[in-house]
Protein backbone atom coordinates (compact mmCIF):
# COMPACT_ATOMS: atom_id res chain seq x y z
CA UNK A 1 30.61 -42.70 -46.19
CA UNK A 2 34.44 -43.01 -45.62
CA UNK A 3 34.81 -43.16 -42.01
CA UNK A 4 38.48 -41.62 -41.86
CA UNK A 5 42.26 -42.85 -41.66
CA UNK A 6 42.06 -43.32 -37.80
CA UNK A 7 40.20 -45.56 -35.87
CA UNK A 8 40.39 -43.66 -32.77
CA UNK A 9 36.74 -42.96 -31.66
CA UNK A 10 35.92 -39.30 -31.47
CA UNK A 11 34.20 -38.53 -28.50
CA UNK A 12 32.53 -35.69 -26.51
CA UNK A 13 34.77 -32.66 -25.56
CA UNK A 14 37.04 -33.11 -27.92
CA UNK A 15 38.06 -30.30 -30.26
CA UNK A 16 37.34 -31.17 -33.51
CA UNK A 17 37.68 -28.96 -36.51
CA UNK A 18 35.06 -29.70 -39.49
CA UNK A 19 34.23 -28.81 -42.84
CA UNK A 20 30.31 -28.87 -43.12
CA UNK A 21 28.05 -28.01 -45.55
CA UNK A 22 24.01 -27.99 -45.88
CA UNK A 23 21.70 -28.45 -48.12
CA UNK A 24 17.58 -28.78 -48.05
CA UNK A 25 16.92 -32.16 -49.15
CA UNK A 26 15.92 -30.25 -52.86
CA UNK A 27 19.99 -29.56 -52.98
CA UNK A 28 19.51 -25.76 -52.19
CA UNK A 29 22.13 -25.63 -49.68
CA UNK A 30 21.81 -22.96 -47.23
CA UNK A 31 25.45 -23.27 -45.61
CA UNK A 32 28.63 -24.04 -46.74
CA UNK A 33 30.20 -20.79 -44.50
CA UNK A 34 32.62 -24.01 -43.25
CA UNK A 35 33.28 -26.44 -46.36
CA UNK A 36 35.87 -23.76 -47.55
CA UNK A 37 37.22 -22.53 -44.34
CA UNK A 38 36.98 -25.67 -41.39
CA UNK A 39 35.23 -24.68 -37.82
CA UNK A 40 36.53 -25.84 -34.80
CA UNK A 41 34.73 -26.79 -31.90
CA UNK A 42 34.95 -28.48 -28.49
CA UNK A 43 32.39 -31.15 -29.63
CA UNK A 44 28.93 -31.43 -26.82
CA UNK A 45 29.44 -27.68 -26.39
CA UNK A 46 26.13 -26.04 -26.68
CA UNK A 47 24.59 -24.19 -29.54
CA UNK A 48 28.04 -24.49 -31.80
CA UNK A 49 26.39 -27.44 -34.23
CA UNK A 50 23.25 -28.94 -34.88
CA UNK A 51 22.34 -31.88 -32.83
CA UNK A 52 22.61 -34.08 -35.99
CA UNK A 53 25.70 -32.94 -37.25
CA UNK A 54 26.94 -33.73 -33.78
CA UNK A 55 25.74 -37.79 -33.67
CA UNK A 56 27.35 -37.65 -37.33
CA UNK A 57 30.89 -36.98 -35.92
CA UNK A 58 30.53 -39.62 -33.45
CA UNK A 59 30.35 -42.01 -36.87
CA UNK A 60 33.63 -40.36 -38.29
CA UNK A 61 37.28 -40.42 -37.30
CA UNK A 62 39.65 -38.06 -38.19
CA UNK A 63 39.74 -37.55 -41.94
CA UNK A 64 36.35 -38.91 -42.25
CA UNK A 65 33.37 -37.34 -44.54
CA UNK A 66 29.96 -38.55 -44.58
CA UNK A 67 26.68 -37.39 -46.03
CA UNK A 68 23.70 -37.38 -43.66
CA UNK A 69 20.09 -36.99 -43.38
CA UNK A 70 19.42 -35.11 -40.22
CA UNK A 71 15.68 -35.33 -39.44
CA UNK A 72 13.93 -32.04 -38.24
CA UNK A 73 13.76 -32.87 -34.38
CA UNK A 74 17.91 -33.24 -34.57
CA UNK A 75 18.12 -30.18 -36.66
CA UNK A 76 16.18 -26.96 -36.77
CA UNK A 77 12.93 -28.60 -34.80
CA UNK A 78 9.78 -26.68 -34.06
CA UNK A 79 11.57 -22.98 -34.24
CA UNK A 80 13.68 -23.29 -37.64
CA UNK A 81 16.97 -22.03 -37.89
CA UNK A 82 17.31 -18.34 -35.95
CA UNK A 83 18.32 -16.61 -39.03
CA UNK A 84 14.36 -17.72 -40.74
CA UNK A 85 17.03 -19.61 -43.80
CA UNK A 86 15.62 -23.35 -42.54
CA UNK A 87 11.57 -23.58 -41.49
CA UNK A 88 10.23 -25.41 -38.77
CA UNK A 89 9.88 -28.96 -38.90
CA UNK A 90 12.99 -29.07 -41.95
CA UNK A 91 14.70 -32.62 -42.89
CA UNK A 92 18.29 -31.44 -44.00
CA UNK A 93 21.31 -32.80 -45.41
CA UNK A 94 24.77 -32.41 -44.22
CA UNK A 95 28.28 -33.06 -46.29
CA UNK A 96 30.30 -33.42 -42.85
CA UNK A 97 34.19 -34.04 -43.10
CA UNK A 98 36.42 -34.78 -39.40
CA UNK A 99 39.81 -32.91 -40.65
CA UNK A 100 41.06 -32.50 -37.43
CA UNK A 101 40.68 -33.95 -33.92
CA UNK A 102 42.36 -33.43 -30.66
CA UNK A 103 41.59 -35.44 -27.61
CA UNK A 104 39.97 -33.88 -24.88
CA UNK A 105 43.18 -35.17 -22.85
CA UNK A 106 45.30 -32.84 -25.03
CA UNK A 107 47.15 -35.71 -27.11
CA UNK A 108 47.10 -35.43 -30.82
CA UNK A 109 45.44 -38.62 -32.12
């Protein structure tokens, strides 16, 4: 893990803008919709990542990129993903990397 070139802490309601990708723990990977073109997110907004993926930022700083091992009850949990692509009860693994991050405060960090 390379934890970024800042050491600013990123924290909830921030906007962040990622480039994710995931895998099954098999490396099938089953998104990588946002490793070519980032996301960006107000980060503790509902439903926009996986609860894992969100912890995971927390880790990073901007210009961080990790790899993690979400366990099911932080990922997809009893229900799977909504599209059927991960089944209940999945482990996955996440490339996550911070490329951007703006405060919640509105100053560039």
């Amino acid at each position: 893990m390379d934890d970024g070139i800042d050491t600013v802490t990123i924290r909830t309601g921030d906007l962040v803008t990622l480039r994710l990708q995931g895998a099954f723990l098999d490396g099938r990977i089953f998104d990588r919709g946002s490793a070519v073109d980032p996301i960006a997110f107000v980060l503790g907004d509902p439903g926009q990542v996986i609860n894992g993926v969100e912890v995971a930022v927390h880790l990073l700083h901007k210009g961080g990129k990790g790899e993690f091992i979400v366990p099911s009850s932080m990922a997809f949990g009893p229900d799977g993903s909504s599209g059927g692509i991960v089944p209940p009860w999945t482990p996955v693994h996440y490339t996550v990397e911070v490329v951007d991050v703006v405060p919640a405060t509105g100053l560039v960090q």
